[in-house]
PDB file of N, CA and C in Angstrom:
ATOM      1  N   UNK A   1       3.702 -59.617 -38.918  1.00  0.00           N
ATOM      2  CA  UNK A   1       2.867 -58.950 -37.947  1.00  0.00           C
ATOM      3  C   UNK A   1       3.074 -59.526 -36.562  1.00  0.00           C
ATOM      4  N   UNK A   2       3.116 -60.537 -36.686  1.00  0.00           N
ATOM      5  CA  UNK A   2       3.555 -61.431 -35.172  1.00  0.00           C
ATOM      6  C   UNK A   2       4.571 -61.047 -34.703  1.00  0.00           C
ATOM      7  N   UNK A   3       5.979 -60.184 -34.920  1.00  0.00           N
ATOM      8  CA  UNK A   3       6.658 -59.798 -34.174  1.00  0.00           C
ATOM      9  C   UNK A   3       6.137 -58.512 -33.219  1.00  0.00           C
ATOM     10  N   UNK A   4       5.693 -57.908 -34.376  1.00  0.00           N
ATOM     11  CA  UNK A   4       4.884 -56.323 -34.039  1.00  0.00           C
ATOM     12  C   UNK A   4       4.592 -56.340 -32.286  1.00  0.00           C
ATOM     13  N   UNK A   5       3.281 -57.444 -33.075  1.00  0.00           N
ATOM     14  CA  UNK A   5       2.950 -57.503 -31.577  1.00  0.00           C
ATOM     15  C   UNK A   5       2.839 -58.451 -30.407  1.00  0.00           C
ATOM     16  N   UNK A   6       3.937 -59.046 -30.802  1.00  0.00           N
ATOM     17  CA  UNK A   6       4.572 -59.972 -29.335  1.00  0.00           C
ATOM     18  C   UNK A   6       5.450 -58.571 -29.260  1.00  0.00           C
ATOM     19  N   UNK A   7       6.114 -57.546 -29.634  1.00  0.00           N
ATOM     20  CA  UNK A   7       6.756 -56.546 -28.770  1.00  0.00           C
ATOM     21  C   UNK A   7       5.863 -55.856 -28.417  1.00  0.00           C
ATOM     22  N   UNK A   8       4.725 -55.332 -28.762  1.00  0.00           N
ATOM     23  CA  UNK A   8       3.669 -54.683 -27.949  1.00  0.00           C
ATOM     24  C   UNK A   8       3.117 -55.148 -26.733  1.00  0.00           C
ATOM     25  N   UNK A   9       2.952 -56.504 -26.678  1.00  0.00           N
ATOM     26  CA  UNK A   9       2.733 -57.740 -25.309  1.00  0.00           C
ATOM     27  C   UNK A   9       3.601 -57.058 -24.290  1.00  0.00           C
ATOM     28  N   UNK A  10       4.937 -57.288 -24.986  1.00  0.00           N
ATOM     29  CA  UNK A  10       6.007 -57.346 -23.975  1.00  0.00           C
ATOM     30  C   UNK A  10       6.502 -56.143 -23.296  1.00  0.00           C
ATOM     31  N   UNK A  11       5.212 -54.944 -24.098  1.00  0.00           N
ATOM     32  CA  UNK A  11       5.184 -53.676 -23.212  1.00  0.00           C
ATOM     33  C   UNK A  11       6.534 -52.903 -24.398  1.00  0.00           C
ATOM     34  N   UNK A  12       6.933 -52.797 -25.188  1.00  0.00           N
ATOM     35  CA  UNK A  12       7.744 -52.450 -26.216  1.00  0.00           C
ATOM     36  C   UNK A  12       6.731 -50.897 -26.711  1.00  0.00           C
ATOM     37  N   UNK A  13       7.869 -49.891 -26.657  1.00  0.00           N
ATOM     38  CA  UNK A  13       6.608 -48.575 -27.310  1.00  0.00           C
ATOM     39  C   UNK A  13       6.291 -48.531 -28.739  1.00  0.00           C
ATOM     40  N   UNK A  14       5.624 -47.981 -29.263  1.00  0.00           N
ATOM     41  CA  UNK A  14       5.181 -47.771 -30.489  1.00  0.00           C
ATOM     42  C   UNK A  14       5.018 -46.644 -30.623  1.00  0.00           C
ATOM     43  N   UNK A  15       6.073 -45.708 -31.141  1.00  0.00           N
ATOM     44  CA  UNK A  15       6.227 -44.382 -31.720  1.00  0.00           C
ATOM     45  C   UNK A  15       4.796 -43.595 -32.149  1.00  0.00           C
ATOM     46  N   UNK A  16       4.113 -42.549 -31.626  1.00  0.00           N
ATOM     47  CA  UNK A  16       2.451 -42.082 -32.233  1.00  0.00           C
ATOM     48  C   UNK A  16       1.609 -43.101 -31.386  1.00  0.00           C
ATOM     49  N   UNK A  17       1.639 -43.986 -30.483  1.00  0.00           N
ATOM     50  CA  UNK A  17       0.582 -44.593 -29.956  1.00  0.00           C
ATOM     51  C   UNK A  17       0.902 -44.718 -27.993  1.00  0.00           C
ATOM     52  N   UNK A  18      -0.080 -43.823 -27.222  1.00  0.00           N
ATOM     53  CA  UNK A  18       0.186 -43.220 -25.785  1.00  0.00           C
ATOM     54  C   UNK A  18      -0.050 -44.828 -25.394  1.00  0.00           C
ATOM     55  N   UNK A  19      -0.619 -45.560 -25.844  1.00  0.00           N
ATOM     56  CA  UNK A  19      -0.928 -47.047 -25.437  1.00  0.00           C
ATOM     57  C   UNK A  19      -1.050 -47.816 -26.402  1.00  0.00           C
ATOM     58  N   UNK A  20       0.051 -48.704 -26.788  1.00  0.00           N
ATOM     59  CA  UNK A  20      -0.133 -49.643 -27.829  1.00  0.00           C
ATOM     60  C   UNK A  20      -1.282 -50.609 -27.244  1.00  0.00           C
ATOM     61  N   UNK A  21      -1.091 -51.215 -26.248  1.00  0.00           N
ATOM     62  CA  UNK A  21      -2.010 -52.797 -25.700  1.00  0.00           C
ATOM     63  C   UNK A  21      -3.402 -52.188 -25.947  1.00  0.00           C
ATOM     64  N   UNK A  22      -3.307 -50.682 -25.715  1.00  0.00           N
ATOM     65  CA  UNK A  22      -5.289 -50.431 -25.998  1.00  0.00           C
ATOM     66  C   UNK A  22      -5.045 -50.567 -27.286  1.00  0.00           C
ATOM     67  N   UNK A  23      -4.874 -50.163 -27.943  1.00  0.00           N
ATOM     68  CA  UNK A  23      -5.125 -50.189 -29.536  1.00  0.00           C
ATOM     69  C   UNK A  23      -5.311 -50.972 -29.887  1.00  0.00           C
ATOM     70  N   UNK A  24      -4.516 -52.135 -29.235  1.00  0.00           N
ATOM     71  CA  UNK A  24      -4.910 -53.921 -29.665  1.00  0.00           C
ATOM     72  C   UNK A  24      -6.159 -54.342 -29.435  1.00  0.00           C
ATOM     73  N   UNK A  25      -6.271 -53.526 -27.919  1.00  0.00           N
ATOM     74  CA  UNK A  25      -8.030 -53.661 -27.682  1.00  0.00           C
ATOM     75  C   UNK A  25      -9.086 -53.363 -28.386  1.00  0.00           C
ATOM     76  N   UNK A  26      -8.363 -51.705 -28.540  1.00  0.00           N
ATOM     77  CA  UNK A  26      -9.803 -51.435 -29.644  1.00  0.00           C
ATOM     78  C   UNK A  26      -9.825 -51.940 -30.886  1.00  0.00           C
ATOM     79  N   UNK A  27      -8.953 -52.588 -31.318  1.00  0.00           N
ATOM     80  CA  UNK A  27      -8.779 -53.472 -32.829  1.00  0.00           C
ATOM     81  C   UNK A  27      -9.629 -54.510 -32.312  1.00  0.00           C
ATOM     82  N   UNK A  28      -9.960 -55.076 -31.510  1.00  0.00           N
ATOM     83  CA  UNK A  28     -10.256 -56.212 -31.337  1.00  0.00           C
ATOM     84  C   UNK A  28      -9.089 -57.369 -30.885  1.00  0.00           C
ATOM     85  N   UNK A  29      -7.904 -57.126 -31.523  1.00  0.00           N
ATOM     86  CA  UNK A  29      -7.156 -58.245 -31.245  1.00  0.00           C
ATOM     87  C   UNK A  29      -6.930 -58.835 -29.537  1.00  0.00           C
ATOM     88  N   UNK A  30      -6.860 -58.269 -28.792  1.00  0.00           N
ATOM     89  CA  UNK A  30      -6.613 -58.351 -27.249  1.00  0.00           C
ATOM     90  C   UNK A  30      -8.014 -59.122 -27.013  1.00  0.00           C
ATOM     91  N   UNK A  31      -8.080 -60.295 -26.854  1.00  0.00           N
ATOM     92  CA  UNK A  31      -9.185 -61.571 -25.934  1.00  0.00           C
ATOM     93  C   UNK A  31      -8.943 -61.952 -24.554  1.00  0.00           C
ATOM     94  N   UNK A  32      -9.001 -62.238 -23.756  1.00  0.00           N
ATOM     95  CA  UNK A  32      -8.991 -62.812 -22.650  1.00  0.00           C
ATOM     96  C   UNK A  32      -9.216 -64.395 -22.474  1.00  0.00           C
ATOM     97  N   UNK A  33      -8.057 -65.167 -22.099  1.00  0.00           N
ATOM     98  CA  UNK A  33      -7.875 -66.519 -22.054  1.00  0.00           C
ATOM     99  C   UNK A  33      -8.572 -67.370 -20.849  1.00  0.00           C
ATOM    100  N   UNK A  34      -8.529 -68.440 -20.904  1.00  0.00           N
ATOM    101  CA  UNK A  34      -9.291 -68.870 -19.249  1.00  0.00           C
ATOM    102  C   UNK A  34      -9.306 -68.382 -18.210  1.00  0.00           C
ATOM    103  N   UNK A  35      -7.637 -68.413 -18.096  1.00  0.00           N
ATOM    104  CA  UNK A  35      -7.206 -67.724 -17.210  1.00  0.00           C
ATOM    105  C   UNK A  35      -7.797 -66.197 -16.823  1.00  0.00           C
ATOM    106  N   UNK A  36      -7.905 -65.720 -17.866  1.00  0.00           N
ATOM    107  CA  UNK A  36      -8.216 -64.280 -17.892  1.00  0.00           C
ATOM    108  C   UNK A  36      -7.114 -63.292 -17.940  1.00  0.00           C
ATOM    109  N   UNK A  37      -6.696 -63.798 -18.840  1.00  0.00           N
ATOM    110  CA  UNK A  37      -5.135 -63.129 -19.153  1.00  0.00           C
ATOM    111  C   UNK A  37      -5.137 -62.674 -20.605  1.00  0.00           C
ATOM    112  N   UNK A  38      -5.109 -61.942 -20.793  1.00  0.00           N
ATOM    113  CA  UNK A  38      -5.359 -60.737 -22.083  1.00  0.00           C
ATOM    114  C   UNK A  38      -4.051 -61.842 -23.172  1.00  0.00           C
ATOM    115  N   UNK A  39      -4.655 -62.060 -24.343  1.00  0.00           N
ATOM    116  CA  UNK A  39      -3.322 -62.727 -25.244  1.00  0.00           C
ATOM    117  C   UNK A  39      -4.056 -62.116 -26.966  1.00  0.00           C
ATOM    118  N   UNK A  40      -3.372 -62.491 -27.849  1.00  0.00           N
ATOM    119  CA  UNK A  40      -3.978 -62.544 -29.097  1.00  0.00           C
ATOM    120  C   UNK A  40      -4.083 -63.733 -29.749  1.00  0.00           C
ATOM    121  N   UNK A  41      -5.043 -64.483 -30.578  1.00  0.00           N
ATOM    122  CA  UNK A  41      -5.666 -65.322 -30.778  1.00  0.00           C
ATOM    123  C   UNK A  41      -4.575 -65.904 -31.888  1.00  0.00           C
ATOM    124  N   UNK A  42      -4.310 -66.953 -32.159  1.00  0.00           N
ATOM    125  CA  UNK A  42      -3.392 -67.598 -33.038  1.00  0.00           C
ATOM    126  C   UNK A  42      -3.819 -67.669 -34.178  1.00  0.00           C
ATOM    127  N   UNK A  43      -5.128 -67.083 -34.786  1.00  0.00           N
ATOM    128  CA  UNK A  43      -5.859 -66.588 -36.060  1.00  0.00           C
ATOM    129  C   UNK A  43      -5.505 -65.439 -36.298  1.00  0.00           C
ATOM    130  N   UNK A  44      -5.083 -64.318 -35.271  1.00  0.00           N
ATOM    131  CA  UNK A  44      -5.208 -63.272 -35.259  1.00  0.00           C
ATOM    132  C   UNK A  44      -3.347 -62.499 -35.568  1.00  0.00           C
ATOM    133  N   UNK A  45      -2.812 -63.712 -35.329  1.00  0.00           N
ATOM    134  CA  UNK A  45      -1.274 -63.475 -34.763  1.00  0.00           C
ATOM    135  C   UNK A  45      -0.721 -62.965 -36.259  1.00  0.00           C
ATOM    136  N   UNK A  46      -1.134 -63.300 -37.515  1.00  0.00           N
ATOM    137  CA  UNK A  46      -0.306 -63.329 -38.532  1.00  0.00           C
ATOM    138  C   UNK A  46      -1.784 -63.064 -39.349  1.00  0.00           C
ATOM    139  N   UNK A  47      -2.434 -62.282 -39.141  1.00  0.00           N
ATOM    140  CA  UNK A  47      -3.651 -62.094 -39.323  1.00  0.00           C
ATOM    141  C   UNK A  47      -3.005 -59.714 -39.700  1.00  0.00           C
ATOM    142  N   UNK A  48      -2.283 -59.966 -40.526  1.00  0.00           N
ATOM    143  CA  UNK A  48      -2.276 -57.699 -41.572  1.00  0.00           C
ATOM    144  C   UNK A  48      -3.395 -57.633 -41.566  1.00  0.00           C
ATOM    145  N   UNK A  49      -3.865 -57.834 -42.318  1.00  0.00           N
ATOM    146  CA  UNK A  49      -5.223 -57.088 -42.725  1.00  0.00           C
ATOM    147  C   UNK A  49      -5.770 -56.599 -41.462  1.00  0.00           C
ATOM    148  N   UNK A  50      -6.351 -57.199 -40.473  1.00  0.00           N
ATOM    149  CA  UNK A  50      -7.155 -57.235 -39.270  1.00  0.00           C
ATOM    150  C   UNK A  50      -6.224 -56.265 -38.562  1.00  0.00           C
ATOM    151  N   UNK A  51      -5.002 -56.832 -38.870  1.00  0.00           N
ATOM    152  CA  UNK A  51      -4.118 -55.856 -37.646  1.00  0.00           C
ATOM    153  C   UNK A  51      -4.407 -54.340 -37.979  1.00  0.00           C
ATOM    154  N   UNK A  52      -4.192 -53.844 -38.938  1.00  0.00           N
ATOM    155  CA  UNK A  52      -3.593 -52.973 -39.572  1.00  0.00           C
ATOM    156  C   UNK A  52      -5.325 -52.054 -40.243  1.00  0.00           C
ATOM    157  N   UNK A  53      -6.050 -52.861 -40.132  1.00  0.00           N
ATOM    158  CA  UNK A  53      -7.202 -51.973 -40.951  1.00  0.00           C
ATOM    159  C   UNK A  53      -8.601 -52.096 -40.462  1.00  0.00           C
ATOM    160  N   UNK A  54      -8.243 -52.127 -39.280  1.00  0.00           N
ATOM    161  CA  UNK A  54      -9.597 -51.837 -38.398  1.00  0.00           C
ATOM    162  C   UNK A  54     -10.188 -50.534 -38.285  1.00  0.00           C
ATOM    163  N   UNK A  55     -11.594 -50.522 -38.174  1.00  0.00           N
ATOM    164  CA  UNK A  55     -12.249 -49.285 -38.746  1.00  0.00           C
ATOM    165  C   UNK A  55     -12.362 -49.030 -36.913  1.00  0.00           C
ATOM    166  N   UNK A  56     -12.128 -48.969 -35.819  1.00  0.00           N
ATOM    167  CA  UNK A  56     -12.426 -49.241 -35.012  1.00  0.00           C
ATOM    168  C   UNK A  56     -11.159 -47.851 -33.832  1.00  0.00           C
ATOM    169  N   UNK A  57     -10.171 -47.926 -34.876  1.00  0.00           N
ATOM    170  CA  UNK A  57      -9.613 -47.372 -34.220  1.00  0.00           C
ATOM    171  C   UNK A  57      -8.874 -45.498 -35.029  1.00  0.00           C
ATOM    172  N   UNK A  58      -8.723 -44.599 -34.703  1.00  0.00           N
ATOM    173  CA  UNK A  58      -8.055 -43.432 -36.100  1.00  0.00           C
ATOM    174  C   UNK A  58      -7.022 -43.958 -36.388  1.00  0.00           C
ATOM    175  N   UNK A  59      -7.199 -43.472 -38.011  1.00  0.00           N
ATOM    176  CA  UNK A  59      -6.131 -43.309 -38.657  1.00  0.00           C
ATOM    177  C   UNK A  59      -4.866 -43.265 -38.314  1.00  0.00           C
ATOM    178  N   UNK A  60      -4.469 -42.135 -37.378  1.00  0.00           N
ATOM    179  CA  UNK A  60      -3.039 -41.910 -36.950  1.00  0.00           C
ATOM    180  C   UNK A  60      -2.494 -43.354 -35.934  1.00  0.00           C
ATOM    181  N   UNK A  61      -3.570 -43.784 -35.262  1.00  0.00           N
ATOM    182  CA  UNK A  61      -3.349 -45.054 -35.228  1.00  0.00           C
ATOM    183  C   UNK A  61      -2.847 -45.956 -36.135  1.00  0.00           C
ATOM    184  N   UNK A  62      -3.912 -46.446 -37.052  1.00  0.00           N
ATOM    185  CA  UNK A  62      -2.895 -47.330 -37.717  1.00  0.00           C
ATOM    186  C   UNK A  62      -1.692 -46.875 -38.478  1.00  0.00           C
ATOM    187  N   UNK A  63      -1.532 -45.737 -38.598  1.00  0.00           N
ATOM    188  CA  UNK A  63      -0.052 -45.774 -39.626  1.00  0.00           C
ATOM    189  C   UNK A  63       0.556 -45.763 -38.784  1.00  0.00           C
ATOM    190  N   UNK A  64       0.406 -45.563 -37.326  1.00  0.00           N
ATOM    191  CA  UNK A  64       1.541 -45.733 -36.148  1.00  0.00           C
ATOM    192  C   UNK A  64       2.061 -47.041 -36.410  1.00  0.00           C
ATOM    193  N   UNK A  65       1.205 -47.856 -36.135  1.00  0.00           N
ATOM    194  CA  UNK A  65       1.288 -49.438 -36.526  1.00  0.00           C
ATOM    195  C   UNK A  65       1.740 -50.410 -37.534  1.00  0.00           C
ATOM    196  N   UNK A  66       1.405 -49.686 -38.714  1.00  0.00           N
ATOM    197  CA  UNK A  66       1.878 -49.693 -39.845  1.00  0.00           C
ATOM    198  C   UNK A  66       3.379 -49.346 -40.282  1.00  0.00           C
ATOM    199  N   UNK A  67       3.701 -48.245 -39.319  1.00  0.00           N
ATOM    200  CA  UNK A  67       5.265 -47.632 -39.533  1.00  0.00           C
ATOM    201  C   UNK A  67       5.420 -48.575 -39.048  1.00  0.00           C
ATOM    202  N   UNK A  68       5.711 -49.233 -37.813  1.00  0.00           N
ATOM    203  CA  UNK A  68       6.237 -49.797 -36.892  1.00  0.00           C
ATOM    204  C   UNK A  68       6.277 -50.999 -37.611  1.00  0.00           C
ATOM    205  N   UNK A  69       5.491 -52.014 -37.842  1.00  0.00           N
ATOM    206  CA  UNK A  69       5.513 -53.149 -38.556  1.00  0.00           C
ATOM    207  C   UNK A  69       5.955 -53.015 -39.691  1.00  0.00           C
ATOM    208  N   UNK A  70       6.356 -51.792 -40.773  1.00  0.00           N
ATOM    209  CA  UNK A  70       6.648 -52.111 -41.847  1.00  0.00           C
ATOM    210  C   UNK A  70       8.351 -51.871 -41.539  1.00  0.00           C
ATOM    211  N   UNK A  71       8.585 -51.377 -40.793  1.00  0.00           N
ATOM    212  CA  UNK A  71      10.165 -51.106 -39.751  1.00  0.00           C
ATOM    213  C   UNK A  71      10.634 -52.510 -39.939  1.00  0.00           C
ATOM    214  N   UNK A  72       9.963 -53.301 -39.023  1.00  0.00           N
ATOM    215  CA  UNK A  72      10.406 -54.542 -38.297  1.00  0.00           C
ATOM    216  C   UNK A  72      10.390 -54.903 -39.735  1.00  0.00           C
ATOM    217  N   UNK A  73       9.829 -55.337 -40.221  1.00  0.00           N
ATOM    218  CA  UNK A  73       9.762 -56.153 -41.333  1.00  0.00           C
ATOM    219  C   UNK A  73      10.671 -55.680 -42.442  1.00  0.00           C
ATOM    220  N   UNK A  74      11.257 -54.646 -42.359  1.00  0.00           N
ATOM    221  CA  UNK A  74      12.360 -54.099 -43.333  1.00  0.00           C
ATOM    222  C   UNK A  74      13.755 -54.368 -42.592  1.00  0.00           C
ATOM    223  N   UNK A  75      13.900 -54.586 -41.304  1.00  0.00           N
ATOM    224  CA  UNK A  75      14.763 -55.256 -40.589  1.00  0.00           C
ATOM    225  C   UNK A  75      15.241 -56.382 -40.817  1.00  0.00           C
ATOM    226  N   UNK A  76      14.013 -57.313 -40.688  1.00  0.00           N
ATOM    227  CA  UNK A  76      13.831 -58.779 -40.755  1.00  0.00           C
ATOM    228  C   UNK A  76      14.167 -59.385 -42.206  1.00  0.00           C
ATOM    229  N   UNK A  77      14.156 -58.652 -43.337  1.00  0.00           N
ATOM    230  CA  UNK A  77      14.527 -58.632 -44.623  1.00  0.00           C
ATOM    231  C   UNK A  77      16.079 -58.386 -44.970  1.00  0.00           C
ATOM    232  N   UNK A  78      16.373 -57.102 -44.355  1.00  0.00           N
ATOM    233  CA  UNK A  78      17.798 -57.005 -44.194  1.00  0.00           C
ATOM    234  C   UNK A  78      18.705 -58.209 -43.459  1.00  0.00           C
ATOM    235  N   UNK A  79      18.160 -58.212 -42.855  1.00  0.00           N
ATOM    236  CA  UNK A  79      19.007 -59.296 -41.744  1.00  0.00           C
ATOM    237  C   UNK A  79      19.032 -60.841 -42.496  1.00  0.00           C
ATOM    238  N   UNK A  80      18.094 -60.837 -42.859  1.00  0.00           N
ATOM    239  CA  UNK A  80      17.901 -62.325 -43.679  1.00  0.00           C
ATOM    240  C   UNK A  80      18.729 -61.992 -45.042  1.00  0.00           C
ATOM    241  N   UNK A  81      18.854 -60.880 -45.908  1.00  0.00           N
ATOM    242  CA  UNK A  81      19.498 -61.101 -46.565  1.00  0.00           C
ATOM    243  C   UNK A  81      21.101 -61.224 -46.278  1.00  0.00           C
ATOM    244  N   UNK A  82      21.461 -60.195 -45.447  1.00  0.00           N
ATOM    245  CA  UNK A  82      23.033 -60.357 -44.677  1.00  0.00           C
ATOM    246  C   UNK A  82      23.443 -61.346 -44.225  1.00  0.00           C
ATOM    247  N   UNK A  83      22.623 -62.317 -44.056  1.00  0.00           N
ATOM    248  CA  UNK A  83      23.034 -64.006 -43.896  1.00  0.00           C
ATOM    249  C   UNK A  83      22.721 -64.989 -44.852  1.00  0.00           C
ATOM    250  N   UNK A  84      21.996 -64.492 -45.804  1.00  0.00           N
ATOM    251  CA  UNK A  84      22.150 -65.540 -47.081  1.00  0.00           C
ATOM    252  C   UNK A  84      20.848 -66.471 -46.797  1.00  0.00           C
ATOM    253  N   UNK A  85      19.773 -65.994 -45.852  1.00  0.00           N
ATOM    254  CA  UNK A  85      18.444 -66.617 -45.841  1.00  0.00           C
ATOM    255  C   UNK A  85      17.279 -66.106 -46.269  1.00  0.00           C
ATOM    256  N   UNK A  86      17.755 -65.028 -47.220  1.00  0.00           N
ATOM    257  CA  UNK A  86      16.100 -64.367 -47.545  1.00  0.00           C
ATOM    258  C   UNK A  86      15.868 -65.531 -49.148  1.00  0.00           C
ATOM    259  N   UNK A  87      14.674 -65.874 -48.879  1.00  0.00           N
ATOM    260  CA  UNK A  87      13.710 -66.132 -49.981  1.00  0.00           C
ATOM    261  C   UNK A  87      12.571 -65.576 -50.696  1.00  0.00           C
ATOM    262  N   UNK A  88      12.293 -65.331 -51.843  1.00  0.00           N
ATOM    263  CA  UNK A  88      11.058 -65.165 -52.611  1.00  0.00           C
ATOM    264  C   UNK A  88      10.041 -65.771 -51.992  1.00  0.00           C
ATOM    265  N   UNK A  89      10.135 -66.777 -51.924  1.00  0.00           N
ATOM    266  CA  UNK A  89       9.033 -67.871 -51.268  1.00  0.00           C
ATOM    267  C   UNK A  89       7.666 -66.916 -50.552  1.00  0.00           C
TER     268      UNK A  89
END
């Protein structure tokens, strides 16, 4: 999930969502730091469930989110296996 959305941070689109960073908002995940600089919480970073199943935001929302993260993560699997680093673990 932490890739997901460090590319959503970094302004990255999300296919079905006119504004990913709100969605983070209305999930809750988007806090504001001292600074006052919008980040996501390091509980929150590797935190599916929360990401992904907030009652907070529609449906077509999260499977936007859901596609998208289950993408990356079918990437991140491939790639690890094409180099001989994927684990069960």
């Amino acid at each position: 999930m932490s890739l997901t959305l460090r590319r959503i941070m970094k302004g990255e689109k999300v296919p079905g969502l006119d504004n990913p960073r709100q969605t983070l908002r209305d999930i809750g995940l988007l806090v504001a730091n001292r600074d006052r600089i919008e980040c996501i919480s390091k509980e929150d970073e590797y935190n599916v469930p929360r990401s992904l199943t907030s009652a907070r935001v529609r449906g077509e929302q999260q499977n936007a989110l859901l596609i998208t993260f289950a993408d990356l993560f079918d990437q991140t699997v491939r790639y690890a296996k094409a180099n001989g680093t994927f684990t069960r673990e």
